[in-house]
C-alpha atoms as a PDB file:
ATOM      1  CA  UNK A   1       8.624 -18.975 -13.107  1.00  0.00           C
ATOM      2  CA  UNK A   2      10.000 -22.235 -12.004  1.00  0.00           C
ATOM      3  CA  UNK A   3      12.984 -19.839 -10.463  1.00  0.00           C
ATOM      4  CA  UNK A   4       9.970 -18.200  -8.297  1.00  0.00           C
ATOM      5  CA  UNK A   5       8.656 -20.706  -7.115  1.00  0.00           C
ATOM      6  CA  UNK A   6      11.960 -22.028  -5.562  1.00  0.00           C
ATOM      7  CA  UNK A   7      13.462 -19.430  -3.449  1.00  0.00           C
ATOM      8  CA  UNK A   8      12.173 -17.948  -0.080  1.00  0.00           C
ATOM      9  CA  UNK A   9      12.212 -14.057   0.144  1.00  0.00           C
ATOM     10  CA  UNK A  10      11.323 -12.230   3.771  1.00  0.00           C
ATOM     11  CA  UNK A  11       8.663  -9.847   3.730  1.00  0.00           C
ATOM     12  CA  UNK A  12       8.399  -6.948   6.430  1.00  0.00           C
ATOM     13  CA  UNK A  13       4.957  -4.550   6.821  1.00  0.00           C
ATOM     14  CA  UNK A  14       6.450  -1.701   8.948  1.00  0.00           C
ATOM     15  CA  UNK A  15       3.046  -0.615  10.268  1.00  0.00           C
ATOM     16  CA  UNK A  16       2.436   2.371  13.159  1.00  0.00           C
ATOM     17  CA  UNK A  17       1.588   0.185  16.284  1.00  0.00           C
ATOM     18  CA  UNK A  18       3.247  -3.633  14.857  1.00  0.00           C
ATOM     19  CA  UNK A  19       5.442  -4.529  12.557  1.00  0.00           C
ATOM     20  CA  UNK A  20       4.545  -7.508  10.483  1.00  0.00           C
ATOM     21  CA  UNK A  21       6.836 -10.152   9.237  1.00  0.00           C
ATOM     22  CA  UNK A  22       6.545 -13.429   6.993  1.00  0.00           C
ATOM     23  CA  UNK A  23       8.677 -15.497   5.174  1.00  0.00           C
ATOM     24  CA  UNK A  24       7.164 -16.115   1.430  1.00  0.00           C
ATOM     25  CA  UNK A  25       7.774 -18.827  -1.007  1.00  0.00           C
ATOM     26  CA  UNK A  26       6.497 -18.564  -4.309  1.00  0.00           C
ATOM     27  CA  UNK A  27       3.144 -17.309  -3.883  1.00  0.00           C
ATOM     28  CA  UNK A  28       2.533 -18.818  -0.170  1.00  0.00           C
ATOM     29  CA  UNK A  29       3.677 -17.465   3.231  1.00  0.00           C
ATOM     30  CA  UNK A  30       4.905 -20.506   4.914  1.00  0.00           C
ATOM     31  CA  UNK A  31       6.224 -18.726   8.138  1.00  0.00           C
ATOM     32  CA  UNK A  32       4.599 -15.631   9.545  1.00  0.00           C
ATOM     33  CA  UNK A  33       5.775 -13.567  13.368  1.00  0.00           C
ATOM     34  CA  UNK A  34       4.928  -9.983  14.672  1.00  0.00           C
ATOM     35  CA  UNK A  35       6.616  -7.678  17.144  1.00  0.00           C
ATOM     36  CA  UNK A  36       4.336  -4.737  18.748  1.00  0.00           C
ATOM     37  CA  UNK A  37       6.464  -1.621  18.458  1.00  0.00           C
ATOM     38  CA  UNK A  38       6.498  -0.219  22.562  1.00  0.00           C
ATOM     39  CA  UNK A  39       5.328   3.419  22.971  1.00  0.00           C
ATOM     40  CA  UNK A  40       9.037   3.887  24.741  1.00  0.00           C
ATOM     41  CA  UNK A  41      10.712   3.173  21.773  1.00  0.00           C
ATOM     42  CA  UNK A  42      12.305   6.548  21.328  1.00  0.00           C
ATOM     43  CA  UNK A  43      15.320   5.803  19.807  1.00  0.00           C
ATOM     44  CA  UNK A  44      15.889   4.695  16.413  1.00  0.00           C
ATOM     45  CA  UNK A  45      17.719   1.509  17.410  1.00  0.00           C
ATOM     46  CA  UNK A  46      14.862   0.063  19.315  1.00  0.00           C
ATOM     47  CA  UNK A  47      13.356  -0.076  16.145  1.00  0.00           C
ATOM     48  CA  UNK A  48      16.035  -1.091  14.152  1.00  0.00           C
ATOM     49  CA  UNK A  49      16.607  -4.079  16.471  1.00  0.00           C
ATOM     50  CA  UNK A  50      13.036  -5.352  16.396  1.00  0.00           C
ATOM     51  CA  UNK A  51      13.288  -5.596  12.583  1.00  0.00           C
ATOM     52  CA  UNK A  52      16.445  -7.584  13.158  1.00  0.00           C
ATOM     53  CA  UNK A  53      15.330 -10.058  15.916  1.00  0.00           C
ATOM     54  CA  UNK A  54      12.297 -10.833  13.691  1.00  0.00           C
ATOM     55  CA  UNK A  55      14.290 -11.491  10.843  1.00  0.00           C
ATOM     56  CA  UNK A  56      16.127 -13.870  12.722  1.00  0.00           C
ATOM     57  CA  UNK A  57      13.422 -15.722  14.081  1.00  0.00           C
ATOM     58  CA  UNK A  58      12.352 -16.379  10.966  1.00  0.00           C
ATOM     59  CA  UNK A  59      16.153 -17.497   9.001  1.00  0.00           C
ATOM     60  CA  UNK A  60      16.577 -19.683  12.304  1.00  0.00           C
ATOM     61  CA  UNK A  61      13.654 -22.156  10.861  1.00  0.00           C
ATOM     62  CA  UNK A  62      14.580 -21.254   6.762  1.00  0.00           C
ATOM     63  CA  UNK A  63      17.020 -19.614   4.804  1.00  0.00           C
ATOM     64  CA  UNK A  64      16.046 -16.575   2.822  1.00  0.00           C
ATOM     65  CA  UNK A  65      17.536 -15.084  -0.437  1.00  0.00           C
ATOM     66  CA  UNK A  66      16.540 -11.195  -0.021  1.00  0.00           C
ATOM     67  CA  UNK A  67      14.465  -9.072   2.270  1.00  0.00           C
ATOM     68  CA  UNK A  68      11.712  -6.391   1.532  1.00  0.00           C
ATOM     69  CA  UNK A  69      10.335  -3.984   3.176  1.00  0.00           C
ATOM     70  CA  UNK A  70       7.292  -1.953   3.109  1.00  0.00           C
ATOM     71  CA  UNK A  71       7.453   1.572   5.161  1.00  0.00           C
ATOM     72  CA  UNK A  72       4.669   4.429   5.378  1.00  0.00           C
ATOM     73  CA  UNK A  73       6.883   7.031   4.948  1.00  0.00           C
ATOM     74  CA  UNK A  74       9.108   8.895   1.938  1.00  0.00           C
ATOM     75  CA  UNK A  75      12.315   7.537   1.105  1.00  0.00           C
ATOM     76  CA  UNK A  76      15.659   6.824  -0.909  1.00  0.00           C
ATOM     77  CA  UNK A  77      14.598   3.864  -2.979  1.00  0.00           C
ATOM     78  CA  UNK A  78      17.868   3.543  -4.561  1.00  0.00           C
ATOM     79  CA  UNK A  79      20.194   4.089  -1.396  1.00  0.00           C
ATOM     80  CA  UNK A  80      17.802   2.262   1.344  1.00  0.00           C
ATOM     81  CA  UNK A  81      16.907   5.294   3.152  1.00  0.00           C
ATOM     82  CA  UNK A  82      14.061   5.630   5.064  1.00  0.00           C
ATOM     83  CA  UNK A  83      13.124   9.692   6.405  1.00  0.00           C
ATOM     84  CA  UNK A  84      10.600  10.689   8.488  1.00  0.00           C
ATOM     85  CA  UNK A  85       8.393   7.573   9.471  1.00  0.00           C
ATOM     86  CA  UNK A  86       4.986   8.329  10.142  1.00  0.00           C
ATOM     87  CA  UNK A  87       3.997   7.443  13.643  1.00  0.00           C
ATOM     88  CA  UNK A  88       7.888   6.983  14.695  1.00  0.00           C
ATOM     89  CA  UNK A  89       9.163  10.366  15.506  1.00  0.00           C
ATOM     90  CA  UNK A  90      12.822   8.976  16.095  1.00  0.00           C
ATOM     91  CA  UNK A  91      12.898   7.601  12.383  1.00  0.00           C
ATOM     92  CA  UNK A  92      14.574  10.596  10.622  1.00  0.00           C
ATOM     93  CA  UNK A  93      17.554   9.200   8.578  1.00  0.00           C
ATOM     94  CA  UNK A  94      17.663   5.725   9.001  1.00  0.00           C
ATOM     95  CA  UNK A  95      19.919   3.845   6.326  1.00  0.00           C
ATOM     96  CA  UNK A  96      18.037   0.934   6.668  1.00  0.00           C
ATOM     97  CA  UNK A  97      19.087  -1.145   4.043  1.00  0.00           C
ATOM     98  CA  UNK A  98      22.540  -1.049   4.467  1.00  0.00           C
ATOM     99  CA  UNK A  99      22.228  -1.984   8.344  1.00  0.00           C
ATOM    100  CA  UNK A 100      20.362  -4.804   7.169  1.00  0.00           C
ATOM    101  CA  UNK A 101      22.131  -5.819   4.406  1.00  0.00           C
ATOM    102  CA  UNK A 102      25.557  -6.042   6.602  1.00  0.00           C
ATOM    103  CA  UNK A 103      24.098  -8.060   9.479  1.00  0.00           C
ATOM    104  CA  UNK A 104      22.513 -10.484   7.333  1.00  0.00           C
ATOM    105  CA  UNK A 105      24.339 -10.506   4.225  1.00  0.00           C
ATOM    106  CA  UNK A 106      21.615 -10.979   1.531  1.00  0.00           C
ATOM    107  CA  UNK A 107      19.891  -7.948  -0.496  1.00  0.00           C
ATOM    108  CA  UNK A 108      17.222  -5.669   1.235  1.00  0.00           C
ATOM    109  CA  UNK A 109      14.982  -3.490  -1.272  1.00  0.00           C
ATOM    110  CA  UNK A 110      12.614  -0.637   0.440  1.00  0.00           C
ATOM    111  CA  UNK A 111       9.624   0.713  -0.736  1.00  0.00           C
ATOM    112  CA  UNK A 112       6.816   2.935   0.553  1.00  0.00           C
ATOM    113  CA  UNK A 113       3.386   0.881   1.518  1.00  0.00           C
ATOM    114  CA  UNK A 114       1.436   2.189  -1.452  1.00  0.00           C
ATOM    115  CA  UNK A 115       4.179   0.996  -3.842  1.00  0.00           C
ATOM    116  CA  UNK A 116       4.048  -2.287  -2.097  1.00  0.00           C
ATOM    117  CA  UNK A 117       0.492  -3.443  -2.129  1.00  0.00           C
ATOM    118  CA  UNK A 118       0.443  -2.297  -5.758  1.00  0.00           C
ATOM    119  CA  UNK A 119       3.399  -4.692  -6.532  1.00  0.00           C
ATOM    120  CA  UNK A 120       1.622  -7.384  -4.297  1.00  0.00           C
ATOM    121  CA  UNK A 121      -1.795  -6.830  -6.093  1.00  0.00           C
ATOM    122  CA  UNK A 122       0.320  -7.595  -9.157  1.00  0.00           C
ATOM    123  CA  UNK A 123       2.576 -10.312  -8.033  1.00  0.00           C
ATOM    124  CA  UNK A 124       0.066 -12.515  -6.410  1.00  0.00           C
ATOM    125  CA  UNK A 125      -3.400 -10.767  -6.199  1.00  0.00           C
ATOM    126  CA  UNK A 126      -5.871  -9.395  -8.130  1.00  0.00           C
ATOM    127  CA  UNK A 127      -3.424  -7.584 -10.870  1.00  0.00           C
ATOM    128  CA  UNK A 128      -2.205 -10.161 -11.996  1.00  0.00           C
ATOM    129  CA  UNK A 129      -0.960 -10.484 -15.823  1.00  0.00           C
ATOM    130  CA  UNK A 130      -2.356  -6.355 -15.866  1.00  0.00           C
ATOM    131  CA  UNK A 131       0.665  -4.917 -16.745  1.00  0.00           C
ATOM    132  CA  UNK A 132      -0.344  -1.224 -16.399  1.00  0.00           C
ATOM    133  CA  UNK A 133      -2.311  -0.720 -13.239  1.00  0.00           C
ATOM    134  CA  UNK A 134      -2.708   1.418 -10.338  1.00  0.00           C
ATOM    135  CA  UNK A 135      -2.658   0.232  -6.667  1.00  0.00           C
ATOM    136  CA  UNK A 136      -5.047   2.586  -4.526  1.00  0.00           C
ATOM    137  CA  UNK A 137      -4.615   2.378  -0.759  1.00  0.00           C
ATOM    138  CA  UNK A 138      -7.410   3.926   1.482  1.00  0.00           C
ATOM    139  CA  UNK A 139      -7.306   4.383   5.368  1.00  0.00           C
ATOM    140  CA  UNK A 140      -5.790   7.204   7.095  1.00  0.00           C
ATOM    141  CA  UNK A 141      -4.732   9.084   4.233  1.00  0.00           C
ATOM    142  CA  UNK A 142      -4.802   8.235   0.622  1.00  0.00           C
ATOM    143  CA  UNK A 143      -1.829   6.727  -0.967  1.00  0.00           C
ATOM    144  CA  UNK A 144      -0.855   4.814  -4.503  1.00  0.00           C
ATOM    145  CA  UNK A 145       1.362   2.934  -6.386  1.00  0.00           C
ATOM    146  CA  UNK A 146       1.795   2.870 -10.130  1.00  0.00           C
ATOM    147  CA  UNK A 147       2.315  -0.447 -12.143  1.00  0.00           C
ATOM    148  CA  UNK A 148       3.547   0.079 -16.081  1.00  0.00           C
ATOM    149  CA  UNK A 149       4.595  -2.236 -18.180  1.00  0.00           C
ATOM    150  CA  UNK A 150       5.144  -4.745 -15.648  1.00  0.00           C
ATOM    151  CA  UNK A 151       7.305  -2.938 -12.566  1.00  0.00           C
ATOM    152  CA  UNK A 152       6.676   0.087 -10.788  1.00  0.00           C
ATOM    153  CA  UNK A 153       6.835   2.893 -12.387  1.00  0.00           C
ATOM    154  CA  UNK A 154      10.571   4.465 -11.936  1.00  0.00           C
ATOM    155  CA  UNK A 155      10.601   8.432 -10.696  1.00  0.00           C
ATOM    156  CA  UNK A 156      13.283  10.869  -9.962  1.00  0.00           C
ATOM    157  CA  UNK A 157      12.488  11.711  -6.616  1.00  0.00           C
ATOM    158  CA  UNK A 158      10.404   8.750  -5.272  1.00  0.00           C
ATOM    159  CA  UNK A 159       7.103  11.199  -5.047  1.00  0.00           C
ATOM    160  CA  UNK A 160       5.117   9.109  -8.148  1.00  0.00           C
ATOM    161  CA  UNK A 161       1.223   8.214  -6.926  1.00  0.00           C
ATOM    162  CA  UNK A 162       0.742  10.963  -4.679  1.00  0.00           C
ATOM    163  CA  UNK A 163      -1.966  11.348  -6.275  1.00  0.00           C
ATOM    164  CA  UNK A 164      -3.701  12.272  -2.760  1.00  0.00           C
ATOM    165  CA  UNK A 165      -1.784  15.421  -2.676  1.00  0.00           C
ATOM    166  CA  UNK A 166      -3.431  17.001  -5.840  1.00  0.00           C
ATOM    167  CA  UNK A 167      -5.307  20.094  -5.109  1.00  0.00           C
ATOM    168  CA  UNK A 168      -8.839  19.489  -4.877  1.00  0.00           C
ATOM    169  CA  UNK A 169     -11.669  22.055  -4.352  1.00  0.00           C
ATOM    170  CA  UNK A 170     -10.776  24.233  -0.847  1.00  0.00           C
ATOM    171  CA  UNK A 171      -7.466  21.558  -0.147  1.00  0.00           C
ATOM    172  CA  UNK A 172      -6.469  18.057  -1.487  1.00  0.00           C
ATOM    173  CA  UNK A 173      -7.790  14.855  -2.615  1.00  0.00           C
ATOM    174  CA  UNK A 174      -6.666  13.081   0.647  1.00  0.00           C
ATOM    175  CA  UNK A 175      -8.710  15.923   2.135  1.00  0.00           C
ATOM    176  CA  UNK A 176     -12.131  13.849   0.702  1.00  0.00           C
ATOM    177  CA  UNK A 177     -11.009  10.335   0.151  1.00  0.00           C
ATOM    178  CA  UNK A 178      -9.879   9.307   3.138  1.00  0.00           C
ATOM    179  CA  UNK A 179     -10.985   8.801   7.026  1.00  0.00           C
ATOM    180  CA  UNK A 180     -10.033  12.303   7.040  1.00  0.00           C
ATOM    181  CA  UNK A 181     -13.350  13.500   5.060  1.00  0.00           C
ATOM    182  CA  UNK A 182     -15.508  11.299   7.562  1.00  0.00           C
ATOM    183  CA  UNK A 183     -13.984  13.150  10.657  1.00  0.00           C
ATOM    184  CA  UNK A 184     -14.185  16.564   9.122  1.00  0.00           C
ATOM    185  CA  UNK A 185     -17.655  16.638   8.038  1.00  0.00           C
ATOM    186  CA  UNK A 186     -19.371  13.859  10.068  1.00  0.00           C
ATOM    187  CA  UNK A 187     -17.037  13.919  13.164  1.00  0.00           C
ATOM    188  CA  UNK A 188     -17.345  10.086  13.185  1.00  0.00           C
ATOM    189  CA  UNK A 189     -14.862   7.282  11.704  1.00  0.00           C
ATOM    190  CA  UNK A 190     -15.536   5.812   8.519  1.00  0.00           C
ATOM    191  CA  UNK A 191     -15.724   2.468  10.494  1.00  0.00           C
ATOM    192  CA  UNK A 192     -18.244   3.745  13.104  1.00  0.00           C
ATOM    193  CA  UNK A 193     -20.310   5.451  10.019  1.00  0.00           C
ATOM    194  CA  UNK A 194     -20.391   2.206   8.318  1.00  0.00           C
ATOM    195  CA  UNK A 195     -21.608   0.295  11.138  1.00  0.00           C
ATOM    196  CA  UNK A 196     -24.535   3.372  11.061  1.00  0.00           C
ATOM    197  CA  UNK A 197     -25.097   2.291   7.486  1.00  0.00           C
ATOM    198  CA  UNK A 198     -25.117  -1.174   8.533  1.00  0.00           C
ATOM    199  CA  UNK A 199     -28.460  -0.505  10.357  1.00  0.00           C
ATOM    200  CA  UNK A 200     -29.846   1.642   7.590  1.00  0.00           C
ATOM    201  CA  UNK A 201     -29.175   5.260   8.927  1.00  0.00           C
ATOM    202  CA  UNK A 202     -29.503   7.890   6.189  1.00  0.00           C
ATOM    203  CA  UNK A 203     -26.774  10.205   7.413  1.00  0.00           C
ATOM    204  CA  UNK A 204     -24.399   7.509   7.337  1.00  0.00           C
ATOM    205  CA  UNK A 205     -25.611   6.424   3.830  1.00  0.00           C
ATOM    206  CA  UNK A 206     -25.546   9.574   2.600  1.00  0.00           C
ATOM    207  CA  UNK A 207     -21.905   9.933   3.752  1.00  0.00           C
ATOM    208  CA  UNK A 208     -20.941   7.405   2.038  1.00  0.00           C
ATOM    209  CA  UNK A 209     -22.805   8.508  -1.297  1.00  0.00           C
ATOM    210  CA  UNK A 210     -20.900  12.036  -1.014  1.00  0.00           C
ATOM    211  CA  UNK A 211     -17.365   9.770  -0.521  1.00  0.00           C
ATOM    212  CA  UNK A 212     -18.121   7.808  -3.970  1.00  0.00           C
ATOM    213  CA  UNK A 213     -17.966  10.956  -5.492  1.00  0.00           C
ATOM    214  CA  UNK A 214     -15.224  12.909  -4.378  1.00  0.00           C
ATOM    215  CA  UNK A 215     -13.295   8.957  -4.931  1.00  0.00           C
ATOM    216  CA  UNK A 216     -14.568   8.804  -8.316  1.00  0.00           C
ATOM    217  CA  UNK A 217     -12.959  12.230  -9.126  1.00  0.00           C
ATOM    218  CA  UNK A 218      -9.421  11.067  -8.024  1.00  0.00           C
ATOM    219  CA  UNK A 219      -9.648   8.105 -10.338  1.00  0.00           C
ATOM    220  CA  UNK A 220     -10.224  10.338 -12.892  1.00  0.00           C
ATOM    221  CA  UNK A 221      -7.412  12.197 -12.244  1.00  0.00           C
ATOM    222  CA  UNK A 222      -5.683   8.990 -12.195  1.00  0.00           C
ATOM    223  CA  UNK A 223      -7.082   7.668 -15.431  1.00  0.00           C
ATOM    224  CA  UNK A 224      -6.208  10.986 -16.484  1.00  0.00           C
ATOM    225  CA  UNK A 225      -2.549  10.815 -15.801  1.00  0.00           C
ATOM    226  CA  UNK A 226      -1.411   7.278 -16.257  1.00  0.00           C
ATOM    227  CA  UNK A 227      -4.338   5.493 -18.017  1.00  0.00           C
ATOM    228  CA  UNK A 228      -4.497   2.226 -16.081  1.00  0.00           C
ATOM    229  CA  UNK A 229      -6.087  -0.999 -17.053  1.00  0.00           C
ATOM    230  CA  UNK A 230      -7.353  -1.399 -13.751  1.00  0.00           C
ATOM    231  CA  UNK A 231      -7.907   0.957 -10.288  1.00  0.00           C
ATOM    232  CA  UNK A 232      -7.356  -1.891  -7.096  1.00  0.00           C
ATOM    233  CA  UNK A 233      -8.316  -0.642  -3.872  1.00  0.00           C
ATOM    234  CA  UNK A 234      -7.166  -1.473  -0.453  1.00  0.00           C
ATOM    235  CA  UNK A 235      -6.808  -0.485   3.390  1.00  0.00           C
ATOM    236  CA  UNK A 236      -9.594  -0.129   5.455  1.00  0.00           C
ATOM    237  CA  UNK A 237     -12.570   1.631   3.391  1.00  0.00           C
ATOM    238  CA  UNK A 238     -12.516  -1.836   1.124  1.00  0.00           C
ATOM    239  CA  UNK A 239     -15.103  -3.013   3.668  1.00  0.00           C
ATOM    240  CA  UNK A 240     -17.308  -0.203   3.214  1.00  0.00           C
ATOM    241  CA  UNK A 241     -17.628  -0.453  -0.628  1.00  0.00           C
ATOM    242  CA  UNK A 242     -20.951  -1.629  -0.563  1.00  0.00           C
ATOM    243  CA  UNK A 243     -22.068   1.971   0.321  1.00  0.00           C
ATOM    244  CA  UNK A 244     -20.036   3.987  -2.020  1.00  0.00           C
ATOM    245  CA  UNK A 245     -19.453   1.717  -4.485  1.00  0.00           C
ATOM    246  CA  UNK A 246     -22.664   2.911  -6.943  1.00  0.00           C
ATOM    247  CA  UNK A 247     -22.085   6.637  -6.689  1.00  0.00           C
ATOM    248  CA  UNK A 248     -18.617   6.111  -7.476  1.00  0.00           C
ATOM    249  CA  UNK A 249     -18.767   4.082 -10.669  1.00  0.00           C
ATOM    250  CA  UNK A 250     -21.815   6.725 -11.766  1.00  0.00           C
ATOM    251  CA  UNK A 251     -18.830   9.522 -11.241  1.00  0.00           C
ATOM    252  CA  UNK A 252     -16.284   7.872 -13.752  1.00  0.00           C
ATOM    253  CA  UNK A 253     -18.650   7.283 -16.614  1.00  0.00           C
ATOM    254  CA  UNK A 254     -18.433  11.003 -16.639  1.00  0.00           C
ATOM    255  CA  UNK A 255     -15.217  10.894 -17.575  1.00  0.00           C
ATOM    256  CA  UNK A 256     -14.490  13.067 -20.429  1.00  0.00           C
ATOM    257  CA  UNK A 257     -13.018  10.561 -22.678  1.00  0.00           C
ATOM    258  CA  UNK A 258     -14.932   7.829 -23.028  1.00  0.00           C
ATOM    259  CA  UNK A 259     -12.761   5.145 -24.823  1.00  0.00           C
ATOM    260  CA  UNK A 260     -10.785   5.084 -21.338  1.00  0.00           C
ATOM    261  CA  UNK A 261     -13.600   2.997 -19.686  1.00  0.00           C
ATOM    262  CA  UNK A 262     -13.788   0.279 -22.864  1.00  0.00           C
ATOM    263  CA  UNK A 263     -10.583  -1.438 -20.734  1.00  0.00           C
ATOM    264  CA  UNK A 264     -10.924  -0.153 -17.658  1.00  0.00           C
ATOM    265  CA  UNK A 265     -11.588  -1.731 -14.265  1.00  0.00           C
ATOM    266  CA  UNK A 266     -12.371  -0.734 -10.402  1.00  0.00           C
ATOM    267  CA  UNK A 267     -11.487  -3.905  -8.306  1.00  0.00           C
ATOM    268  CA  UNK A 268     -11.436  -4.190  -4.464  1.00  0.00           C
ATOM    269  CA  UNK A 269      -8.747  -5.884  -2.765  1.00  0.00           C
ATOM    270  CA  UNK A 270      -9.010  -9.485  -1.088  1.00  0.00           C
ATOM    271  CA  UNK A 271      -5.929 -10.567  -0.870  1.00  0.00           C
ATOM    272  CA  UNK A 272      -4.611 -11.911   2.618  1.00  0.00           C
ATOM    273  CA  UNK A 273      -1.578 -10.632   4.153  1.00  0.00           C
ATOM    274  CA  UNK A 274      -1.081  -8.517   0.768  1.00  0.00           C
ATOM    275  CA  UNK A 275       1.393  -5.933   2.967  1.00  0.00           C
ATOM    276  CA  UNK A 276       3.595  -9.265   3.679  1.00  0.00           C
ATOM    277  CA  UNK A 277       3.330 -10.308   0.326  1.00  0.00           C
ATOM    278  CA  UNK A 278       4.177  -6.844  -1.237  1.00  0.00           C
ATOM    279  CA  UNK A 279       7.117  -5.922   0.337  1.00  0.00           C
ATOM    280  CA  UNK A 280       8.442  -9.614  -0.942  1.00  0.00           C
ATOM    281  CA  UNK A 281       7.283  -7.914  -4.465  1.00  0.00           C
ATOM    282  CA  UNK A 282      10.345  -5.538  -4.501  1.00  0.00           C
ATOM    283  CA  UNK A 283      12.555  -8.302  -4.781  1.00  0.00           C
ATOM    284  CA  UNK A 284      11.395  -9.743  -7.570  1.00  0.00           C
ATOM    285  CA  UNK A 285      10.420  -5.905  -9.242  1.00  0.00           C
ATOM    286  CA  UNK A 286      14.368  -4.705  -8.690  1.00  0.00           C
ATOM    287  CA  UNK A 287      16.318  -7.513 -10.062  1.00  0.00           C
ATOM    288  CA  UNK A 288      13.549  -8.423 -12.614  1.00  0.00           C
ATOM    289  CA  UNK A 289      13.562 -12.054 -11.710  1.00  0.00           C
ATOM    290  CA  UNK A 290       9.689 -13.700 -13.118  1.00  0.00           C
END
């Protein structure tokens, strides 16, 4: 632990519209900067050379020991390759790592988003010392990352915690727990429904009951599947849990199997700048360093 505390690691939250950047020591971001990705940027080196100007404002003030990154998009783990960036149409095959790796000359690990905050729930928020866990991102879409025994959970194809994709009644689970099930069947955001709820409107409570359902059915799944100690959700429906929250938690008692809820937890995420703080997770994760 003492080694954890000592070193400095660079953290990089590759997001749609900004990309996000902070150098982390031990369990503290002591330098933080931001670029705003331009709508021109249609070639993959405009990119590419954001990522490296922001990694160089932040060496110029300390030195790091590795780099991590956190994309929203599929990739090579193993080889550093990032395909098909959501949101970044010129991002196809981008060997990331090694670009990165070469022009600074310290490691670079990759991971999706949902792999991230799940390491960064476990590394410094609200996992912590839960060695078998699942990390449950919620915006957008619906994505996840699986914690066992410590590390994420290795895969052969880098497709593990897609849980969202699982068939579920006419399509998937993303289909119903996601912002995607508020615009489809309420034609409103989850945001703008919650601030409905806010003021008491039944539709928009209601909504939100129906959502607590279909969620508690994918942590089934989950539970089903990988048996976690604890379910921690993120992105942007955490501020709507007050709403869905009951309903949900009524859905898993009927799981099937109840010895799975004697050590079983649903948690909501708090932790600042987790997306900073997870992508400086793969560092430690890959070369096992505690």
């Amino acid at each position: 632990m003492a080694r954890f505390n000592e070193i400095n690691i660079i953290g990089i939250d590759l997001g749609g519209t900004k990309i996000n950047a902070g150098m982390v020591k031990g369990n503290k971001i002591i330098d933080k900067s931001y670029k705003l990705i331009p709508q021109n940027a249609i070639d993959e080196w405009d990119l590419i050379n954001l990522i490296i100007d922001l990694i160089k404002d932040l060496l110029s003030r300390n030195k790091a020991e590795g780099i991590g990154i956190g994309v929203p998009s599929i990739l090579n783990r193993e080889k550093g390759i990032v395909y098909s960036v959501q949101n970044i149409p010129s991002w196809k095959e981008v060997y990331l790592a090694d670009i990165l790796t070469e022009e600074f000359g310290i490691p670079v690990f990759l991971d999706n988003d949902a792999n991230c905050f799940a390491l960064g729930e476990y590394q410094y928020g609200r996992g912590k010392n839960c060695k078998n866990m699942v990390g449950l991102t919620i915006g957008t879409g619906m994505g996840a990352g699986i914690i066992t025994n410590g590390h994420l959970m290795s895969d052969a194809n880098g497709g593990a915690g897609e849980f969202g994709m699982i068939q579920y009644k006419d399509g998937i689970f993303e289909d119903y727990c996601s912002n995607k099930f508020f615009k489809k069947n309420y034609h409103l955001s989850g945001e703008e429904l919650m601030n409905l709820a806010n003021q008491g409107n039944t539709e928009a409570l209601k909504a939100f009951e129906e959502f607590g359902k279909h969620l508690g059915n994918a942590i089934k799944a989950i539970m089903y599947a990988v048996d976690p100690q604890k379910v921690i959700i993120g992105g942007s429906i955490v501020k709507s849990a007050k709403y869905f929250d009951k309903s949900l938690q009524q859905t898993i008692k009927e799981i099937d199997y109840e010895t799975m809820l004697e050590n079983f937890e649903i948690i909501y995420s708090d932790t600042p700048d987790i997306a900073i703080l997870g992508a400086t997770s793969l560092y430690y994760d890959r070369l096992a360093i505690v």
